[in-house]
C-alpha atoms as a PDB file:
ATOM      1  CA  UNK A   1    -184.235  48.433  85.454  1.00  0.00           C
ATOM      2  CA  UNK A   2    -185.914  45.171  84.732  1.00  0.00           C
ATOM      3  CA  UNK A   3    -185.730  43.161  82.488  1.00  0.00           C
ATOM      4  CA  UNK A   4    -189.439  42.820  81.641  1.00  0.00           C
ATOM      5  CA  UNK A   5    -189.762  46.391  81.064  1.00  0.00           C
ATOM      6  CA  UNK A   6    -187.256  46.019  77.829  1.00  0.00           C
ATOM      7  CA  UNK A   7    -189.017  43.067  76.694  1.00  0.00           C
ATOM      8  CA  UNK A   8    -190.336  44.138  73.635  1.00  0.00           C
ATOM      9  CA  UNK A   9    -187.640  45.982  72.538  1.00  0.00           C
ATOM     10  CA  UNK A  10    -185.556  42.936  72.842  1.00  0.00           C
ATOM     11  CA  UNK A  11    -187.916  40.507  70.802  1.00  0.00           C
ATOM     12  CA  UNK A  12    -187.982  43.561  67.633  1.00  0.00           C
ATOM     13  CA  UNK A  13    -183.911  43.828  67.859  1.00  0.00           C
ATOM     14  CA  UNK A  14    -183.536  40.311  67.337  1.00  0.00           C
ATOM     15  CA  UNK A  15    -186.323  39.176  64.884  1.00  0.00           C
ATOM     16  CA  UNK A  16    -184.876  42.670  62.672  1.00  0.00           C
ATOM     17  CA  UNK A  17    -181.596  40.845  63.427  1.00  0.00           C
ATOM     18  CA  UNK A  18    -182.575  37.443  62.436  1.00  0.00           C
ATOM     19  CA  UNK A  19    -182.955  38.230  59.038  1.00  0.00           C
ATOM     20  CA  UNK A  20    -179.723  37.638  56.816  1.00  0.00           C
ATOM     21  CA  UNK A  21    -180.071  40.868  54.366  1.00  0.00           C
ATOM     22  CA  UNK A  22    -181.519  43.282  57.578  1.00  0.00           C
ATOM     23  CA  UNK A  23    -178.783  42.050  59.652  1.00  0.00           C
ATOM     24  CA  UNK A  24    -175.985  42.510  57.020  1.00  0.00           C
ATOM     25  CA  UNK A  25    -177.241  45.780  55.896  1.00  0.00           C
ATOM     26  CA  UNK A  26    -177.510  47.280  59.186  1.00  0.00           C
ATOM     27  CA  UNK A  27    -173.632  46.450  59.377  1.00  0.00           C
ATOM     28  CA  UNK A  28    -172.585  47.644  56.476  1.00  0.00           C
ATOM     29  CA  UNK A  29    -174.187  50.976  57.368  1.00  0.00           C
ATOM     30  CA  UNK A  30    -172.980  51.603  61.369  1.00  0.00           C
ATOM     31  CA  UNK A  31    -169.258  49.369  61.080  1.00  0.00           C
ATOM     32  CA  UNK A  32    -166.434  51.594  60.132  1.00  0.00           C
ATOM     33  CA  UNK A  33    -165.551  51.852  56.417  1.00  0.00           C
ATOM     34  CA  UNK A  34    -161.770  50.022  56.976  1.00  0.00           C
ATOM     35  CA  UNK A  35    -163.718  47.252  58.870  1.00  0.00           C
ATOM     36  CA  UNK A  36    -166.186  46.720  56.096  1.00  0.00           C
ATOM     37  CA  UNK A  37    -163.386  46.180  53.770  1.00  0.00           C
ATOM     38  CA  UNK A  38    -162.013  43.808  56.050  1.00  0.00           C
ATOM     39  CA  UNK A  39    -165.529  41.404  56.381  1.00  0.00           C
ATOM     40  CA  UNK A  40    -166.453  39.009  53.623  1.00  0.00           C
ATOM     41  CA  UNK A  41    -170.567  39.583  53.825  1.00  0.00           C
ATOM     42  CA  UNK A  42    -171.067  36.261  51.617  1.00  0.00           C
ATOM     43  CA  UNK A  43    -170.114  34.069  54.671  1.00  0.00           C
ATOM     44  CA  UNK A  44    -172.573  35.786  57.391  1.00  0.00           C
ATOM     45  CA  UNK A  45    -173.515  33.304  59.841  1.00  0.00           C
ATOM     46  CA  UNK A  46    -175.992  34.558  63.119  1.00  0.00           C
ATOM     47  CA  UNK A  47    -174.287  32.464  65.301  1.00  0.00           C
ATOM     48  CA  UNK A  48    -177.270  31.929  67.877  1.00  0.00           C
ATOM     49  CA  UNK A  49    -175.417  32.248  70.993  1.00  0.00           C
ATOM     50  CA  UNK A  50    -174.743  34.895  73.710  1.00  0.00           C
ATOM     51  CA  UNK A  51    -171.941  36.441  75.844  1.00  0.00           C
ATOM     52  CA  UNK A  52    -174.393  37.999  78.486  1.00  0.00           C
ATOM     53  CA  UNK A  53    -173.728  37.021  81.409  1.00  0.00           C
ATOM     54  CA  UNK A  54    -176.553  37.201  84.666  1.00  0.00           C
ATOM     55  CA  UNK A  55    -174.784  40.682  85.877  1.00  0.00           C
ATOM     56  CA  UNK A  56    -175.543  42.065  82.178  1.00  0.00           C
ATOM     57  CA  UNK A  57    -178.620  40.507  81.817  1.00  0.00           C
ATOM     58  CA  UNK A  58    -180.540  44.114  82.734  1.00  0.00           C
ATOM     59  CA  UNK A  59    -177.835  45.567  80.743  1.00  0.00           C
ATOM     60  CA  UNK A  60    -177.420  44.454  77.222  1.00  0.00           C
ATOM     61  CA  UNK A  61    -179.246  41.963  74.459  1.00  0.00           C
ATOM     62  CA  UNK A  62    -176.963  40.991  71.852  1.00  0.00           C
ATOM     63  CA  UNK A  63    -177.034  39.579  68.760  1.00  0.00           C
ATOM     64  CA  UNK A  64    -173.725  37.806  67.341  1.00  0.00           C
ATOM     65  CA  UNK A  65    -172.235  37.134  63.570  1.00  0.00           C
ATOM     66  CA  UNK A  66    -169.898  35.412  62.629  1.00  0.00           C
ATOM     67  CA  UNK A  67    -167.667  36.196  58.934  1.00  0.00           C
ATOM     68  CA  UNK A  68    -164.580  35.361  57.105  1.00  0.00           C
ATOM     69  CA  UNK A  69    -161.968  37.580  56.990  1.00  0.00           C
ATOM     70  CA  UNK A  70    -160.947  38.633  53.157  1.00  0.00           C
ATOM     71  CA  UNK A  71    -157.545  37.089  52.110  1.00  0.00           C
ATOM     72  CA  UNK A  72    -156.920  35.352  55.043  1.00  0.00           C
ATOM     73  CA  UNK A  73    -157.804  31.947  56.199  1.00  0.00           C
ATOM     74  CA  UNK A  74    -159.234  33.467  60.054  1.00  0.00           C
ATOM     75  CA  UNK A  75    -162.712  34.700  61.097  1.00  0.00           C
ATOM     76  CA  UNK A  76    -164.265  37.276  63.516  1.00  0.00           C
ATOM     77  CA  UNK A  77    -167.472  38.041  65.316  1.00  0.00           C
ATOM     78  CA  UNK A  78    -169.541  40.918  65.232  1.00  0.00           C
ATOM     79  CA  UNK A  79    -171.441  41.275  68.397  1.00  0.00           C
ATOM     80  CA  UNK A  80    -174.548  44.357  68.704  1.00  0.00           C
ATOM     81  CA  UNK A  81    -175.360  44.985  72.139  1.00  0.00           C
ATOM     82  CA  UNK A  82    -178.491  46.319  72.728  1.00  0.00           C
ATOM     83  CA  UNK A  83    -178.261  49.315  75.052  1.00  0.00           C
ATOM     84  CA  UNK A  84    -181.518  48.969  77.350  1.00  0.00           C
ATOM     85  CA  UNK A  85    -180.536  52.061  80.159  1.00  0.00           C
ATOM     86  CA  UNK A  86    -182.633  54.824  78.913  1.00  0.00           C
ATOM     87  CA  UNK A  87    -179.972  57.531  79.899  1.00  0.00           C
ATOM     88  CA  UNK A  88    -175.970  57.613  79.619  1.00  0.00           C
ATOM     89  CA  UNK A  89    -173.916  55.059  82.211  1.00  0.00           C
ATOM     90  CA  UNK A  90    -170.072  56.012  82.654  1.00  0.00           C
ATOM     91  CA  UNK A  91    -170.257  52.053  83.589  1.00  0.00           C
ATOM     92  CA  UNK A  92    -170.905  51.260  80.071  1.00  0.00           C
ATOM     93  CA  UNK A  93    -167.435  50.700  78.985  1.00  0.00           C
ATOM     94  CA  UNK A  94    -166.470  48.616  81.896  1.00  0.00           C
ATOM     95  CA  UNK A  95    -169.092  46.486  81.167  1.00  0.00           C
ATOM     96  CA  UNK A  96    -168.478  45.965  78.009  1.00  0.00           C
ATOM     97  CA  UNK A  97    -164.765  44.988  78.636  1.00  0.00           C
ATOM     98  CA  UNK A  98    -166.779  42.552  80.947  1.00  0.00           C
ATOM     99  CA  UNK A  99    -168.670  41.242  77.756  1.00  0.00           C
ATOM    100  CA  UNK A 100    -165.636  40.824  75.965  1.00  0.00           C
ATOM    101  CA  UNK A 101    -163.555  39.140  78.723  1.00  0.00           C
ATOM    102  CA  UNK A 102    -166.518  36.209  78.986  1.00  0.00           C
ATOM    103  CA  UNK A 103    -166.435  35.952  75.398  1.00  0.00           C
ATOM    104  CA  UNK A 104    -162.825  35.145  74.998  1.00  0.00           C
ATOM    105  CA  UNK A 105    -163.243  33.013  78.389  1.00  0.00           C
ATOM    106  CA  UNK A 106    -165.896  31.214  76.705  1.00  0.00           C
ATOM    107  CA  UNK A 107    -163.933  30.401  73.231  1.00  0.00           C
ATOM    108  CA  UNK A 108    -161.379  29.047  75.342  1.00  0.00           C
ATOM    109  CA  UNK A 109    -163.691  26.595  77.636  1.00  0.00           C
ATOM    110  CA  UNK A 110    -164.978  25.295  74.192  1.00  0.00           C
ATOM    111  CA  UNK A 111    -161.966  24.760  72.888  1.00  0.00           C
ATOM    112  CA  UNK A 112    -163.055  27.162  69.819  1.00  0.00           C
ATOM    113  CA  UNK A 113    -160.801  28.688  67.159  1.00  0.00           C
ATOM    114  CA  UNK A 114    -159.821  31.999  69.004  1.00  0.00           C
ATOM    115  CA  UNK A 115    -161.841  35.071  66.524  1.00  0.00           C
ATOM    116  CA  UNK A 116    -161.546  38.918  67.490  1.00  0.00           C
ATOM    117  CA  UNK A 117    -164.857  40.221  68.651  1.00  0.00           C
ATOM    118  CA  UNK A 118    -165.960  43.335  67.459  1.00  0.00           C
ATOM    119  CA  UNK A 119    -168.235  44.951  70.039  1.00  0.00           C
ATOM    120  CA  UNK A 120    -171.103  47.403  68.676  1.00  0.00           C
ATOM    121  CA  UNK A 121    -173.081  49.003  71.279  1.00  0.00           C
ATOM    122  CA  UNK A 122    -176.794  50.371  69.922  1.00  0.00           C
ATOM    123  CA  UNK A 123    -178.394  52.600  71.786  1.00  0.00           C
ATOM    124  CA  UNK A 124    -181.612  54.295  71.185  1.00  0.00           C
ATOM    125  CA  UNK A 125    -182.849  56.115  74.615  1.00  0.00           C
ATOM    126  CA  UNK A 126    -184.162  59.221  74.468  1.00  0.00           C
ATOM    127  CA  UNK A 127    -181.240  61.165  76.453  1.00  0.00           C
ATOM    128  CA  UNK A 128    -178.156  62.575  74.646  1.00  0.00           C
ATOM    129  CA  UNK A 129    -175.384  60.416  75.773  1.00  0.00           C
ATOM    130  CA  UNK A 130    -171.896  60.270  75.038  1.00  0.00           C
ATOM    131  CA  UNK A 131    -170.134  56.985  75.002  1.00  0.00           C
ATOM    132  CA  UNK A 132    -166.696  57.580  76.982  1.00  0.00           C
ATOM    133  CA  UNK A 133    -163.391  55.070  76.083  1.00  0.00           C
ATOM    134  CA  UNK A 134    -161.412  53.697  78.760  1.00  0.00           C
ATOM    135  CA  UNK A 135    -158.472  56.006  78.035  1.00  0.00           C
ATOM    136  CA  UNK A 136    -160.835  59.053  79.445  1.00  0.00           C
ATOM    137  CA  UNK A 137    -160.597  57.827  82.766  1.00  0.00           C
ATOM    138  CA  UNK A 138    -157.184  57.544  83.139  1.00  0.00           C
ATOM    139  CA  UNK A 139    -155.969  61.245  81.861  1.00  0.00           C
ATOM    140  CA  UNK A 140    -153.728  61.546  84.775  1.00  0.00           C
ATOM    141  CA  UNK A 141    -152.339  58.607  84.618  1.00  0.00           C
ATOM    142  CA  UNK A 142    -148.201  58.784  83.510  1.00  0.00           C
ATOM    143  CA  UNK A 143    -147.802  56.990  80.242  1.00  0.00           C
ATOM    144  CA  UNK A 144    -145.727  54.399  81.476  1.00  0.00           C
ATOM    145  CA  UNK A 145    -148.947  53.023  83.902  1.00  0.00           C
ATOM    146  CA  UNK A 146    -150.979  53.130  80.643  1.00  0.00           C
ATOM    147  CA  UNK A 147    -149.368  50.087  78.954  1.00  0.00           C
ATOM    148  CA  UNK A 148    -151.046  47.981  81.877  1.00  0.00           C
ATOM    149  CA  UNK A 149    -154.696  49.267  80.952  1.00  0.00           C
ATOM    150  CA  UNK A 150    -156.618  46.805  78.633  1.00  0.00           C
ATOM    151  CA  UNK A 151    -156.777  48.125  75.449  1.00  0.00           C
ATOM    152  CA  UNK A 152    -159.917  47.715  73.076  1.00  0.00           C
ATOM    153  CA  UNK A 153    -162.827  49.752  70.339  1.00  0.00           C
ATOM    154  CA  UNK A 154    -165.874  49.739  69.949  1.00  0.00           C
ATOM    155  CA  UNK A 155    -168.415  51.064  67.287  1.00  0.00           C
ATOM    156  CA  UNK A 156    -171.517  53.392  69.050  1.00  0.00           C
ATOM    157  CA  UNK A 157    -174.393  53.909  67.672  1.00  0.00           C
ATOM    158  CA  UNK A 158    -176.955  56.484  68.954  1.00  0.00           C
ATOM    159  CA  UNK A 159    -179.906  56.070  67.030  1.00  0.00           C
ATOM    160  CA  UNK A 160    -181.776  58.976  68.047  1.00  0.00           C
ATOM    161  CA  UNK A 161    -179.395  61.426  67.298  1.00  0.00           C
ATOM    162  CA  UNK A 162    -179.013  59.519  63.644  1.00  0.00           C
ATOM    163  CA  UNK A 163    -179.751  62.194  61.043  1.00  0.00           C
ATOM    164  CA  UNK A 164    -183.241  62.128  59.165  1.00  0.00           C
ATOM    165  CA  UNK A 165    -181.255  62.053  56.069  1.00  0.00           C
ATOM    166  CA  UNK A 166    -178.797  58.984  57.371  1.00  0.00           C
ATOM    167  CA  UNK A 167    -181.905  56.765  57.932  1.00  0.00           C
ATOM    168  CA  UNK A 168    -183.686  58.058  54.509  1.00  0.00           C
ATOM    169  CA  UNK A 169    -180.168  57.160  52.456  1.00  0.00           C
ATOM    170  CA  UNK A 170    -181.019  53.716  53.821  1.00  0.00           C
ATOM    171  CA  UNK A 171    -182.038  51.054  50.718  1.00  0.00           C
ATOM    172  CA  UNK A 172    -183.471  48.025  52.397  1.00  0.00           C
ATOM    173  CA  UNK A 173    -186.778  49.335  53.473  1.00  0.00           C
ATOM    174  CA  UNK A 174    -187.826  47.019  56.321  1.00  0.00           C
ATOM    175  CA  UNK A 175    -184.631  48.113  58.169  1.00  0.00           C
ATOM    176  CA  UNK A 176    -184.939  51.852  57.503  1.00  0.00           C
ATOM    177  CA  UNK A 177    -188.580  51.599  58.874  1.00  0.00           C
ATOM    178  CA  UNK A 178    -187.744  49.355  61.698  1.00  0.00           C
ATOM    179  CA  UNK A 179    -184.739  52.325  62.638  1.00  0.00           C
ATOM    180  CA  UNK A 180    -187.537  54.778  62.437  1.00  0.00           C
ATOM    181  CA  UNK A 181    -189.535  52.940  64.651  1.00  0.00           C
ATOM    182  CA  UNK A 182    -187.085  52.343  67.089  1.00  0.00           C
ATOM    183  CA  UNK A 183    -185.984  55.614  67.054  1.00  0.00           C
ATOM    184  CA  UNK A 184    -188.960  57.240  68.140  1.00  0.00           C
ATOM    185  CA  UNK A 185    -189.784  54.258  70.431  1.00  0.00           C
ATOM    186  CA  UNK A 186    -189.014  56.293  73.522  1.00  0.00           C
ATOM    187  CA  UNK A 187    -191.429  59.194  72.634  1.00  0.00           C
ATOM    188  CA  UNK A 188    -194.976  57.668  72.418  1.00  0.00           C
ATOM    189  CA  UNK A 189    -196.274  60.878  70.370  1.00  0.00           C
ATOM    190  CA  UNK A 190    -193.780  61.538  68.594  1.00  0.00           C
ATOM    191  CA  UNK A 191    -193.834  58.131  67.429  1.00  0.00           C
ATOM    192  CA  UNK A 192    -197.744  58.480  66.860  1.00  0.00           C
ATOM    193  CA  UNK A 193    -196.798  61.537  64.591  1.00  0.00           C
ATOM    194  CA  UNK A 194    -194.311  60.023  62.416  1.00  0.00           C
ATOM    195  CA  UNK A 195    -196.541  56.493  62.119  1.00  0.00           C
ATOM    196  CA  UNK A 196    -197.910  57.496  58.778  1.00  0.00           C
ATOM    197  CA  UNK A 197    -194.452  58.125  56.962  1.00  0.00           C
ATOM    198  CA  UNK A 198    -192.936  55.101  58.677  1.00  0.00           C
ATOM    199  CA  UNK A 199    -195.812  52.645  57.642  1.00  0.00           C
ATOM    200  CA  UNK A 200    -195.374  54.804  54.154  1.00  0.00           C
ATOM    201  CA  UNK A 201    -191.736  54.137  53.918  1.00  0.00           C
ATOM    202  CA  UNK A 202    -192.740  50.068  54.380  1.00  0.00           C
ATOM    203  CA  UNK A 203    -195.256  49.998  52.147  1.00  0.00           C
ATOM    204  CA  UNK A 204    -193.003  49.021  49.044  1.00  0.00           C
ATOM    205  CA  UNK A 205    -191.404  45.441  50.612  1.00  0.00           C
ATOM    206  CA  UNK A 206    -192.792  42.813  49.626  1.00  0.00           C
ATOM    207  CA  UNK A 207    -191.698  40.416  52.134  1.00  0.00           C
ATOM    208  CA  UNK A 208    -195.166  39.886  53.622  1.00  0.00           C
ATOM    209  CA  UNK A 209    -194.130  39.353  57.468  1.00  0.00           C
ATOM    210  CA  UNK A 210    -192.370  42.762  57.521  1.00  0.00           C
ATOM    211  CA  UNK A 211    -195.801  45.133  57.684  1.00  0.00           C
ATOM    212  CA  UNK A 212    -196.623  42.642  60.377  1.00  0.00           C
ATOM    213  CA  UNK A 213    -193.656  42.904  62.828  1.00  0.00           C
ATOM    214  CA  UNK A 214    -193.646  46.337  62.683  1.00  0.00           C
ATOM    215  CA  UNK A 215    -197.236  46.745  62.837  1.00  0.00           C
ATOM    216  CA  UNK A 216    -197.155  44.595  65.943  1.00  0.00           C
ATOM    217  CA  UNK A 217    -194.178  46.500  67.392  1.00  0.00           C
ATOM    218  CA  UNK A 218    -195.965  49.660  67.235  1.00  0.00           C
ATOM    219  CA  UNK A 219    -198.966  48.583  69.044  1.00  0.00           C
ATOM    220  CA  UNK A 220    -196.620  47.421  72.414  1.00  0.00           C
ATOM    221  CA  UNK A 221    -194.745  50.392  72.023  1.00  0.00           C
ATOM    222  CA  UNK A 222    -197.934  52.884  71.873  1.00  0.00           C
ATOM    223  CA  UNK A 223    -199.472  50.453  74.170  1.00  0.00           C
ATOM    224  CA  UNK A 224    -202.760  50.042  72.033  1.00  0.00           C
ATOM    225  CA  UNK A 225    -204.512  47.651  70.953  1.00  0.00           C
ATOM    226  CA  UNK A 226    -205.237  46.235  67.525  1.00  0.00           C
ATOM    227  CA  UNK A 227    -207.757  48.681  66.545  1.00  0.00           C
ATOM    228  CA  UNK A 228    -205.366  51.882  66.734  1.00  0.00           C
ATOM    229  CA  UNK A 229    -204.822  50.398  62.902  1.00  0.00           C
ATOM    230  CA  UNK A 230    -208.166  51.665  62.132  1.00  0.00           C
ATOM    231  CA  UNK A 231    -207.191  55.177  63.032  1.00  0.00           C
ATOM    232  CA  UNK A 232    -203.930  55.175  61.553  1.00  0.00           C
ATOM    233  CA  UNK A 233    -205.665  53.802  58.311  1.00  0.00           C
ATOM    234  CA  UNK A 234    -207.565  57.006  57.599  1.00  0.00           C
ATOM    235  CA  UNK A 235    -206.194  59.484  55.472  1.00  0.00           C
ATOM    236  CA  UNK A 236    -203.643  57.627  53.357  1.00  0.00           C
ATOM    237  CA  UNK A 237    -203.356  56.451  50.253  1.00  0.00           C
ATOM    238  CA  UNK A 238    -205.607  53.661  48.995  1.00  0.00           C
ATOM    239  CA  UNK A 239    -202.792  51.251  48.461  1.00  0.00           C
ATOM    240  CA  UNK A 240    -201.688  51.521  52.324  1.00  0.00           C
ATOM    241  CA  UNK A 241    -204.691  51.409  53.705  1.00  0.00           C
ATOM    242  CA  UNK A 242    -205.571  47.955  51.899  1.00  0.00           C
ATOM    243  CA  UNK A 243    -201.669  46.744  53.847  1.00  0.00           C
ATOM    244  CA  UNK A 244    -203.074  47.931  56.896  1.00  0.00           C
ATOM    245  CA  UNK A 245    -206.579  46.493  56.693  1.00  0.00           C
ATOM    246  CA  UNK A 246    -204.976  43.094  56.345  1.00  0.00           C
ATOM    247  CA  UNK A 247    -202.687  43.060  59.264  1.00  0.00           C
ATOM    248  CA  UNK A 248    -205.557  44.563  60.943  1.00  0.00           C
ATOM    249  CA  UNK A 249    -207.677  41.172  59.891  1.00  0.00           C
ATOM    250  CA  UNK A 250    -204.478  38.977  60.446  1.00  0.00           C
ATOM    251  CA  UNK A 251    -204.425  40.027  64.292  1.00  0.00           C
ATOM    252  CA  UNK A 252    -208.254  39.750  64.280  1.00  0.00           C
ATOM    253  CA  UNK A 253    -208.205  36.200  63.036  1.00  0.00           C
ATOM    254  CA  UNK A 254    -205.476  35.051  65.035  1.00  0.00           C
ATOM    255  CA  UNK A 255    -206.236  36.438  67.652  1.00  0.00           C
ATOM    256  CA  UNK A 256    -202.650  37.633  68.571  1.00  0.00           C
ATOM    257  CA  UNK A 257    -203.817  41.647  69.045  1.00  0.00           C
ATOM    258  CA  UNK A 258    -206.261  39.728  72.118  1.00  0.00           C
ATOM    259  CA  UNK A 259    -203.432  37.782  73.448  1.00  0.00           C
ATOM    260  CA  UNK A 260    -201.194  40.266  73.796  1.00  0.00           C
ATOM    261  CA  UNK A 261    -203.705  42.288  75.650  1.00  0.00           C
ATOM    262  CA  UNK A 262    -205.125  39.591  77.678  1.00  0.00           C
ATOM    263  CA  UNK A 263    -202.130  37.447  78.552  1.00  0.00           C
ATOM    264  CA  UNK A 264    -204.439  34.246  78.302  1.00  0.00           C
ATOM    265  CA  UNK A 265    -202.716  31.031  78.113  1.00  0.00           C
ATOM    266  CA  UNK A 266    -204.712  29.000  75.784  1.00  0.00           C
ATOM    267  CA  UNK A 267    -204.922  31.930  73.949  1.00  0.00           C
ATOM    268  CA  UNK A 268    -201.556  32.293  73.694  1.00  0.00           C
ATOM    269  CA  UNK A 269    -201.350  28.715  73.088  1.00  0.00           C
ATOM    270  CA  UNK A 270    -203.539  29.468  69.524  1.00  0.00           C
ATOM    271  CA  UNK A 271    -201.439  32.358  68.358  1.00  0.00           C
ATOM    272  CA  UNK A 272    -197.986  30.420  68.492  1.00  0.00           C
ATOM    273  CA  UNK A 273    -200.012  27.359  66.575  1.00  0.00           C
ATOM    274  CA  UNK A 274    -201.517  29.936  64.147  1.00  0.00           C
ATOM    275  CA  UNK A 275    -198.063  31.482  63.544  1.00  0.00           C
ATOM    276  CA  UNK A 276    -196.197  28.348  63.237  1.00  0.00           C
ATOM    277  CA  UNK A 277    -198.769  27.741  60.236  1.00  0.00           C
ATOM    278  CA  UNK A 278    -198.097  30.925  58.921  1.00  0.00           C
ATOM    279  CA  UNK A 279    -194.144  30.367  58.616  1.00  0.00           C
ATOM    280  CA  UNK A 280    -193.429  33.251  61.362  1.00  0.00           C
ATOM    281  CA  UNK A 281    -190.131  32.532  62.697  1.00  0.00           C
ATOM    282  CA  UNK A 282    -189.688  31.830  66.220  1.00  0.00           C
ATOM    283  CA  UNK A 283    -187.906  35.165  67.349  1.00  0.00           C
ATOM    284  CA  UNK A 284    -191.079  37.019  66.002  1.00  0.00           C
ATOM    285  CA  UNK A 285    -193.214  34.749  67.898  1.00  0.00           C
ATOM    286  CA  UNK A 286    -191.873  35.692  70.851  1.00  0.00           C
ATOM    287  CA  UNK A 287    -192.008  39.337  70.525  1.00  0.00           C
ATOM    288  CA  UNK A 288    -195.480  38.907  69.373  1.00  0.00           C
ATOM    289  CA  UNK A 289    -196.465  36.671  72.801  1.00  0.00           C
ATOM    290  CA  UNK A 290    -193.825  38.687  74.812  1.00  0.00           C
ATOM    291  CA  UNK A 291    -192.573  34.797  75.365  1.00  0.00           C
ATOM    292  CA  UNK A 292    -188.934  34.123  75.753  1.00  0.00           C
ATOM    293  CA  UNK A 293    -187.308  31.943  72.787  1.00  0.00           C
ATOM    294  CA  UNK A 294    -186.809  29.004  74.593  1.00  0.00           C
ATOM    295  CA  UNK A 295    -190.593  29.143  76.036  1.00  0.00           C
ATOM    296  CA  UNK A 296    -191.807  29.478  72.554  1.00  0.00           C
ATOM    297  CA  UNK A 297    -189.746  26.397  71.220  1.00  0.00           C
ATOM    298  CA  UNK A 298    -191.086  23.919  74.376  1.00  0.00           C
ATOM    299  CA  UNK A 299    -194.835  25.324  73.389  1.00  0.00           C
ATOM    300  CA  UNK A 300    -194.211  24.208  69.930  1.00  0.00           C
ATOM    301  CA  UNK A 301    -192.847  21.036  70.456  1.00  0.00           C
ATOM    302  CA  UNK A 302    -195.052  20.221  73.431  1.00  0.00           C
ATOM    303  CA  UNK A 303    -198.214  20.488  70.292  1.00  0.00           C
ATOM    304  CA  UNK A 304    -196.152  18.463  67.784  1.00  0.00           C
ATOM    305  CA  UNK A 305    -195.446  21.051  65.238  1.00  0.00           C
END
């Protein structure tokens, strides 16, 4: 599977996981209770880097945090790997074992402090899948053999089979939208039949570039462009309409509905100056110009901004 093809879904994972309170929620509500216990959530830190390396690349995104430990002067990451395979891989938990052996590797080139990593695998394809540990391989295997098998756990989520009422318990509304999004991401009309309560559920935050990332996410996903909004607009309450009018005038003005569709250069040039005025963070500029990060960051500083 390319890369490409998981593009967008990469950009929404990590500008939902670039916010602090998102990030920290979405942890507190997949990582086992005795872990939580375990994190102090007052010294979050997105640590910016990556364990992927090229042989995962068409694998895995991830996103990686970094927190103190209660009690104890020592620290640990949390890494979430985005699952991109759309169905189940009995690889899976070889590769991740990969993931963890660079990460180590890597703490040690640096010279780093050495911190447990806490692998979390998130997965939201469309096809039922199972997660298997290594132990399920090995069944056969006489107990004494065992002790020479790498040992490690790993938190799953599978998003799509996520109850309604899991999602719904869910307090931080961007991220309970943005789950319900993703959820249905897979499923085009499905997704175009659940739109309305999703956009509903948003329509309380006040955080102003919310509407917009999910708004935008939605249109790659359904693979329409800007004025799907109209449609979606009818029929709703007064209130919600008037939040969907003005992203619908924000990606007129900018132009950034246009550039996504078009692919245009100096287009695309305009709608990272126009969001760099705005305050969007970088990670939603690049899912909103289907840019890569570190493209996004030479187009800025190339204009002086």
């Amino acid at each position: 599977m390319k890369k490409g093809v998981n593009n967008k879904h990469d950009k929404f994972f990590k500008a939902m996981m670039e916010d602090r309170s998102v990030a920290t929620d979405f942890l507190k509500k997949f990582l086992p209770a005795s872990v939580i216990g375990l994190i102090d959530f007052e010294t979050f830190e997105n640590v910016g880097t990556s364990y992927i390396t090229e042989d995962l690349n068409e694998l895995f995104s991830d996103a990686i945090f970094k927190f103190k430990l209660n009690e104890i002067n020592e620290e640990c990451y949390v890494s979430v790997l985005l699952e991109h395979k759309s169905k189940s891989d009995d690889a899976t938990v070889f590769q991740v074992l990969g993931y963890l052996a660079n990460g180590y590797k890597l703490q040690y080139k640096n010279k780093e402090p050495k911190r447990i990593i806490l692998p979390v695998v998130y997965y939201h394809g469309k096809n039922k899948w199972k997660l298997r540990q290594l132990d399920d391989y090995f069944k056969n295997v006489p107990p004494i053999l065992k002790a020479f098998l790498p040992s490690y756990d790993m938190v799953y989520i599978d998003l799509v089979r996520l109850s309604s009422d899991s999602l719904e318990s869910l307090t931080n509304v961007f991220l309970r939208s943005a789950l319900m999004v993703q959820r249905h991401s897979s499923d085009p009309n499905l997704l175009k039949n659940e739109i309305e309560k999703i956009l509903t559920t948003l329509s309380d935050s006040t955080e102003r570039n919310f509407f917009f990332t999910i708004i935008v996410y939605v249109l790659e996903v359904l693979e329409v462009d800007e004025s799907y909004i109209l449609e979606i607009s009818e029929g709703i309450t007064p209130n919600l309409k008037d939040k969907i009018m003005s992203t619908y005038d924000r990606l007129i003005e900018k132009g950034i509905g246009k550039g996504i569709e078009q692919g245009i250069e100096k287009k695309t040039i305009d709608v990272i100056r126009n969001c760099v005025k705005n305050d969007i963070k970088i990670p939603m500029i690049s899912n909103i110009t289907g840019l890569s990060d570190q493209r996004v960051m030479e187009i800025i500083k190339s204009l002086g901004l």
